[in-house]
Protein backbone atom coordinates (compact mmCIF):
# COMPACT_ATOMS: atom_id res chain seq x y z
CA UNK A 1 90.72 80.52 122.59
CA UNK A 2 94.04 79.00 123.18
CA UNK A 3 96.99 78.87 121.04
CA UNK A 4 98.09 74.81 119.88
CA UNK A 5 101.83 76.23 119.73
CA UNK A 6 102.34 78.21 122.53
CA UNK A 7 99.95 77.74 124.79
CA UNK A 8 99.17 81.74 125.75
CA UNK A 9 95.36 83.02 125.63
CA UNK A 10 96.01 86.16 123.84
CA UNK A 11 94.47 85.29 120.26
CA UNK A 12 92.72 87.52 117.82
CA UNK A 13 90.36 86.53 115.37
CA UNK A 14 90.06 88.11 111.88
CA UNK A 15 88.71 88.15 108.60
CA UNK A 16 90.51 87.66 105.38
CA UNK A 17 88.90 88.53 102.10
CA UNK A 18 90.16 87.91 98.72
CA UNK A 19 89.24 88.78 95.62
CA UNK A 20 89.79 86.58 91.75
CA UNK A 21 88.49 86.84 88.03
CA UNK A 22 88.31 89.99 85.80
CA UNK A 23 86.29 93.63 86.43
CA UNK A 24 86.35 94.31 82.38
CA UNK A 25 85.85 92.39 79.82
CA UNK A 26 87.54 94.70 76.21
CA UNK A 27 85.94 91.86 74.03
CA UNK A 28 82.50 92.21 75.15
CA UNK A 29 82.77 96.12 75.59
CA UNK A 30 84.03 96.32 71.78
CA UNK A 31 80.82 93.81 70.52
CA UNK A 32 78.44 95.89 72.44
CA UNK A 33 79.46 99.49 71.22
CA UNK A 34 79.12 98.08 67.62
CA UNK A 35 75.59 96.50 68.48
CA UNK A 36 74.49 99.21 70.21
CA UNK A 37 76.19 102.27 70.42
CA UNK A 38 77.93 104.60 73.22
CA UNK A 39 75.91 102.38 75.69
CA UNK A 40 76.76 99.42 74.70
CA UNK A 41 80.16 99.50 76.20
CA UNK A 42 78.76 98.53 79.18
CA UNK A 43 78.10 95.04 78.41
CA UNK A 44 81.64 94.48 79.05
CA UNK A 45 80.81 94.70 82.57
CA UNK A 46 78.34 91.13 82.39
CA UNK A 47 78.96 88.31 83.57
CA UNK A 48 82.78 88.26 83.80
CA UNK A 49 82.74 85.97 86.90
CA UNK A 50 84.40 87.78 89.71
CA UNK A 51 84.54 86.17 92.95
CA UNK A 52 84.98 86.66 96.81
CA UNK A 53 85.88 84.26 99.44
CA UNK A 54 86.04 85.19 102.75
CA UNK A 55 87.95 82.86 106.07
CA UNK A 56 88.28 83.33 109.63
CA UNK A 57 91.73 83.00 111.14
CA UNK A 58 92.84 83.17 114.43
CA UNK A 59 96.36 84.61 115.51
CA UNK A 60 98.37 84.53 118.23
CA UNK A 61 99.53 87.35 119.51
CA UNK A 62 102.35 86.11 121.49
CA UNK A 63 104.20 83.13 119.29
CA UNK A 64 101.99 84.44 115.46
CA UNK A 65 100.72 81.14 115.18
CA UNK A 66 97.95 81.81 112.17
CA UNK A 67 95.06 78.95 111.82
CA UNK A 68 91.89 78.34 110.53
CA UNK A 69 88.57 79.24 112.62
C-alpha cells in the first residue's frame, strides 16, 4: 500500500473497535427483583442494546496519514 500524502510504502493496517449503548439497565434490575426475587436482578442485563463496530485503517508510518481500508 502506498500513502496518497506522502508517497512512502511504509503503511500499517489496523483495527479499531468501538463500543456504544448501556451494560445495566437499574430499571429493569429493580422490576425483576420484585417479580422474581434475588434472581431476578438479572433481567437488567436483557436487551439493553449494546453495540460494536469495528473499521480498518491504514497509517502511515512516515507522514501519519490515517484513512479508511
Amino acid at each position: 500500500m502506498q500513502c496518497p500524502k506522502c508517497g512512502g510504502n511504509n503503511c500499517t493496517i489496523i483495527n479499531e473497535v468501538q463500543t456504544s449503548g448501556k451494560d445495566y439497565s437499574a430499571s429493569k434490575g429493580c422490576c425483576g427483583y420484585l417479580i422474581f426475587g434475588w434472581e431476578g436482578l438479572l433481567c437488567g442485563l436483557c436487551g439493553e442494546g449494546k453495540t460494536t463496530t469495528s473499521t480498518n485503517y491504514w497509517i502511515c508510518n512516515d507522514c501519519g496519514k490515517k484513512w479508511r481500508a
